[in-house]
C-alpha atoms as a PDB file:
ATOM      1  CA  UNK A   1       0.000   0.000   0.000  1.00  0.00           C
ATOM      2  CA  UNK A   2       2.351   2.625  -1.005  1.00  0.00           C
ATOM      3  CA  UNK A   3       2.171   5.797  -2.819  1.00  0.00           C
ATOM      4  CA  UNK A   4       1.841   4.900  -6.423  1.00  0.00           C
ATOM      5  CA  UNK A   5      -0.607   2.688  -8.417  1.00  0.00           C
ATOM      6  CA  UNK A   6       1.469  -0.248  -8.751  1.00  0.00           C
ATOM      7  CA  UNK A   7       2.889  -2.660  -6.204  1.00  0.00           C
ATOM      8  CA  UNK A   8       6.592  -3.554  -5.279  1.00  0.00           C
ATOM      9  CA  UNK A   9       8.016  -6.389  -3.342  1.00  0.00           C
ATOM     10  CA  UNK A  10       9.384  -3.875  -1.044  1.00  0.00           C
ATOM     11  CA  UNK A  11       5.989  -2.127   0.320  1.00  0.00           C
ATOM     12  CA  UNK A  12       4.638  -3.826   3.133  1.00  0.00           C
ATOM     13  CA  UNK A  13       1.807  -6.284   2.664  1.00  0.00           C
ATOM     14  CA  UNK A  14      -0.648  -7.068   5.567  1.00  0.00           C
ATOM     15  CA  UNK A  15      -1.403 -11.247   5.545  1.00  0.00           C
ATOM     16  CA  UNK A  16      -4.828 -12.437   5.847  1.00  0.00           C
ATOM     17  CA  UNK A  17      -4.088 -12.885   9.703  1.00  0.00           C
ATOM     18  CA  UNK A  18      -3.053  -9.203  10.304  1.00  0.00           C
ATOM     19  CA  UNK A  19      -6.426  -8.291   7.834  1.00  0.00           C
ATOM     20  CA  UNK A  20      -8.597 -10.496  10.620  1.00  0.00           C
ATOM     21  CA  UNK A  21      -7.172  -8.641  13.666  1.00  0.00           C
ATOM     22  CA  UNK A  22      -8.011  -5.040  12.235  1.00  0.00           C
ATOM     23  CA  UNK A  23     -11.412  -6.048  11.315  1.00  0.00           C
ATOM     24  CA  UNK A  24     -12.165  -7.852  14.970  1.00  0.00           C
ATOM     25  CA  UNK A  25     -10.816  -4.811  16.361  1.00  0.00           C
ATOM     26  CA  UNK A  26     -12.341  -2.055  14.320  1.00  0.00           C
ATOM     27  CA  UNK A  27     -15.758  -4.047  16.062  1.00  0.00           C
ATOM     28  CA  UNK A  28     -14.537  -2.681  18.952  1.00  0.00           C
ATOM     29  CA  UNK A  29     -13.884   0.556  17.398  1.00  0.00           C
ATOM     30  CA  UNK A  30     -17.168   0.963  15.784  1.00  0.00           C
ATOM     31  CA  UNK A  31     -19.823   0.929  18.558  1.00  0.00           C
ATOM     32  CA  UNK A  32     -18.123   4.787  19.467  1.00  0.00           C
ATOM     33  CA  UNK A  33     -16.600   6.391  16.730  1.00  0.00           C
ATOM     34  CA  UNK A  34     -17.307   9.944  18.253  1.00  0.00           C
ATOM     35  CA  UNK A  35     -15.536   9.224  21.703  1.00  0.00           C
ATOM     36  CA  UNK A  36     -12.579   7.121  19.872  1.00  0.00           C
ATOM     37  CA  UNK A  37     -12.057  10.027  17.522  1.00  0.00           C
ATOM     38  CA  UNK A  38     -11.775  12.482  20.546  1.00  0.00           C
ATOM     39  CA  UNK A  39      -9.673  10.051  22.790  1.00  0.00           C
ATOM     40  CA  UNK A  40      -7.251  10.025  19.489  1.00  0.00           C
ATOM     41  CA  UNK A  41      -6.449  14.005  18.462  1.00  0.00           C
ATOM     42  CA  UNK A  42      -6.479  14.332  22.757  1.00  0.00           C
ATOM     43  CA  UNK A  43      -3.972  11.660  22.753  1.00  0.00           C
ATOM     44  CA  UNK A  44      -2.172  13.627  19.550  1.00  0.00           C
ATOM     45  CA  UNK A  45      -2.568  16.737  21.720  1.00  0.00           C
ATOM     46  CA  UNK A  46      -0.914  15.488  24.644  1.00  0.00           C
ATOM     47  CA  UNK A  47       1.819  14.130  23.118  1.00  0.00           C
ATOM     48  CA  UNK A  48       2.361  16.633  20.329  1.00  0.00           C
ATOM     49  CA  UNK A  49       1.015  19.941  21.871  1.00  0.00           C
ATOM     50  CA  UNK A  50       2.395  21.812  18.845  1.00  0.00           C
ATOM     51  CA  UNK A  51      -0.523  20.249  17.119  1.00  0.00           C
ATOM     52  CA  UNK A  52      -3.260  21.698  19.203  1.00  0.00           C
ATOM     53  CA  UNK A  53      -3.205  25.329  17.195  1.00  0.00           C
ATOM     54  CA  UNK A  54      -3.980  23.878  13.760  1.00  0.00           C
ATOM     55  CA  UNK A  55      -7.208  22.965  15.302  1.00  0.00           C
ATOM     56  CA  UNK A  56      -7.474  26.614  16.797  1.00  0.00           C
ATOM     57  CA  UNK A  57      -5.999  25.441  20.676  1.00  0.00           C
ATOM     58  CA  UNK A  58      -3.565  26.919  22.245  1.00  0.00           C
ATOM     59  CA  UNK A  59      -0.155  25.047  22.839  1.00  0.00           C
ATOM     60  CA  UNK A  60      -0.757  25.676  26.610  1.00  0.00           C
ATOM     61  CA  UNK A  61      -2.982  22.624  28.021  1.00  0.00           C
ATOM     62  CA  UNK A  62      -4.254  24.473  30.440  1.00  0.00           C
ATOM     63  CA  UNK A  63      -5.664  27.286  28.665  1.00  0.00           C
ATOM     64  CA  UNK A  64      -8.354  26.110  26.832  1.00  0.00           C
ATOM     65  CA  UNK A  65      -9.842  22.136  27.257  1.00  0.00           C
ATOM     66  CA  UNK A  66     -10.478  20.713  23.269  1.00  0.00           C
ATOM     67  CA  UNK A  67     -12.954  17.846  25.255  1.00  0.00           C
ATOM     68  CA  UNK A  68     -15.539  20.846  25.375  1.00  0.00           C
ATOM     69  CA  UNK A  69     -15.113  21.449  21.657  1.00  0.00           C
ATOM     70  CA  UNK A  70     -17.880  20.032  19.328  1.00  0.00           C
ATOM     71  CA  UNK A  71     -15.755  21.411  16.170  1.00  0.00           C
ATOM     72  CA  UNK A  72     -13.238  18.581  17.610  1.00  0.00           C
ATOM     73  CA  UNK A  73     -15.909  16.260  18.219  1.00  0.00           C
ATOM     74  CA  UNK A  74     -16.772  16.240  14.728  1.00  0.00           C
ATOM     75  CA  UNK A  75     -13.600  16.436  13.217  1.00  0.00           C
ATOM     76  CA  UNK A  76     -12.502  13.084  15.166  1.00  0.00           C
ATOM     77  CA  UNK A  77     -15.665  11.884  14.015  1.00  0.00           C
ATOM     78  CA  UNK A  78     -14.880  12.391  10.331  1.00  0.00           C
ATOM     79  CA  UNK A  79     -11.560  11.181  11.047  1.00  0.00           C
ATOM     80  CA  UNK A  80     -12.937   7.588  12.388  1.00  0.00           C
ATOM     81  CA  UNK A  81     -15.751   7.540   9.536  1.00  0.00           C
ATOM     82  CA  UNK A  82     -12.274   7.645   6.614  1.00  0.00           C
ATOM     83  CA  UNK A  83     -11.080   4.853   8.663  1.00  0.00           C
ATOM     84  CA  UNK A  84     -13.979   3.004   8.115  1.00  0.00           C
ATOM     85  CA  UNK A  85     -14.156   3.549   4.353  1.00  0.00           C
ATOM     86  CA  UNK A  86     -10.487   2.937   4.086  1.00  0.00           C
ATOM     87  CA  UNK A  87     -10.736  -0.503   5.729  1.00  0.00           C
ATOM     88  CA  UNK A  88     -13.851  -1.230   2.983  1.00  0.00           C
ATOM     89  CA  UNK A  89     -10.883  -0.971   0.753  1.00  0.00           C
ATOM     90  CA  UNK A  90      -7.846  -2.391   2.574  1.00  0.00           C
ATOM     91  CA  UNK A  91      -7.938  -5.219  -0.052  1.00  0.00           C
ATOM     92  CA  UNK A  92      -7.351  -2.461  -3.259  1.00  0.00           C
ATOM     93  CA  UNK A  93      -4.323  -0.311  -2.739  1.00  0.00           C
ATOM     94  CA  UNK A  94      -5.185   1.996  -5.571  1.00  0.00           C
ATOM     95  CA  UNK A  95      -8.356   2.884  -3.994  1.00  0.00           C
ATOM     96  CA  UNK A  96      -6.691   2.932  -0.229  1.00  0.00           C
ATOM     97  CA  UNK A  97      -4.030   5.086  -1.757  1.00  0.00           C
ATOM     98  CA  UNK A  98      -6.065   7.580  -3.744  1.00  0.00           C
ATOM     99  CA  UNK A  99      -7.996   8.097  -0.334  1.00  0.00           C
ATOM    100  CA  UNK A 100      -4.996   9.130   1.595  1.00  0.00           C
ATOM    101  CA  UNK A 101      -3.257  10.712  -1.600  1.00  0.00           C
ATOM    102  CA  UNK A 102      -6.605  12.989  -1.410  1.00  0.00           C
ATOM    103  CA  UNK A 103      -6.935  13.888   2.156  1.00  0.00           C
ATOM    104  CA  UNK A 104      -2.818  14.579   2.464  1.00  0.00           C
ATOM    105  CA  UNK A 105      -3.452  17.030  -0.427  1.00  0.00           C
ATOM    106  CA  UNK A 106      -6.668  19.047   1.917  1.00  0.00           C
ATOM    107  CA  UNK A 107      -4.406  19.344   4.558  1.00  0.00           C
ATOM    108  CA  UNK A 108      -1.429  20.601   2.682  1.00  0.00           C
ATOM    109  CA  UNK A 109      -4.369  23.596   2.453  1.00  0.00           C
ATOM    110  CA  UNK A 110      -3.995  23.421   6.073  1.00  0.00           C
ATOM    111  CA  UNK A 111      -0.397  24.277   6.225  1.00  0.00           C
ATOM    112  CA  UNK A 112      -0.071  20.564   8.165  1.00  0.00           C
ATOM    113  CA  UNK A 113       3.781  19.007   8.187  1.00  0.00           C
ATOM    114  CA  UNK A 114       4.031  15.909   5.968  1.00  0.00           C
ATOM    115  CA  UNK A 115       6.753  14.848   8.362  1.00  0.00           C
ATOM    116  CA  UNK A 116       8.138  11.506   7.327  1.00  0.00           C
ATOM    117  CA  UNK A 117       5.333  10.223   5.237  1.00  0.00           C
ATOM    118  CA  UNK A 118       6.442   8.367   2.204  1.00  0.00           C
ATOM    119  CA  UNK A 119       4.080   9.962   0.099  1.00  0.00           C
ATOM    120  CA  UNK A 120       5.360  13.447   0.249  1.00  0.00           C
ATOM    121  CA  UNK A 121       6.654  13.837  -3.388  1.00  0.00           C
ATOM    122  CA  UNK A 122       2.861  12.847  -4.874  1.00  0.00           C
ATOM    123  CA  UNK A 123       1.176  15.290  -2.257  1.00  0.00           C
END
C-alpha cells in the first residue's frame, strides 16, 4: 500500500491474519466512533502539543480544554468515519491510496507538516 498505483516487493503487505485482527478490532472501534475520535487528536494533543493550534488550541494545556469542543468532536468523528471507508478498501491499494493521496493534499491547504510520510513527493 504505497504511494503509487502499482505494487513492489518492497511495500509492506498485511497477511490475511493481520487483515482479521483489524477487522475484529475495528468491532470494537465501531460501537463509538465519536468518543474514539476524541480520545485520538487528545492523545495527539498530549503528546504533540504543537498540534493543538492547527485545530485553533492553544499550545498551553491548560488554557483552553479541546474535550468541550464540538468542532473537535466532529472532526474526530470524520476522522474515524475515513477509517472506516479505508478498511472497505484495505484489499485495493489503488483505492486505499487515492484516499490518503486525497486527504494529504486538503491538509497541505492546512499548512499541516508531511513529516516523514512516504508519500510526500505525490502530495
Amino acid at each position: 500500500m504505497g504511494c503509487g498505483s502499482s505494487s513492489s516487493d518492497s511495500e509492506p503487505k498485511l497477511s490475511i491474519e493481520q487483515k482479521q485482527v483489524i477487522a475484529d478490532s475495528w468491532k470494537y472501534l465501531y460501537v463509538d466512533l465519536e468518543r474514539i475520535g476524541m480520545l485520538l487528536f487528545m492523545g495527539m494533543f498530549d503528546t504533540h502539543p504543537e498540534t493543538r493550534p492547527f485545530f485553533g488550541f492553544s499550545e498551553s494545556a491548560d488554557s483552553d480544554d479541546p474535550k468541550t469542543s464540538q468542532r473537535l468532536r466532529e472532526h474526530g468523528l470524520r476522522f474515524m468515519s475515513l477509517v472506516k471507508k479505508l478498511l472497505t478498501y484495505i484489499d485495493d491499494s489503488e483505492k486505499f491510496d487515492t484516499m490518503l493521496l486525497d486527504l494529504g493534499r486538503r491538509h497541505i491547504n492546512y499548512k499541516a507538516e508531511i513529516g516523514r510520510a512516504s508519500c510526500r513527493e505525490r502530495v
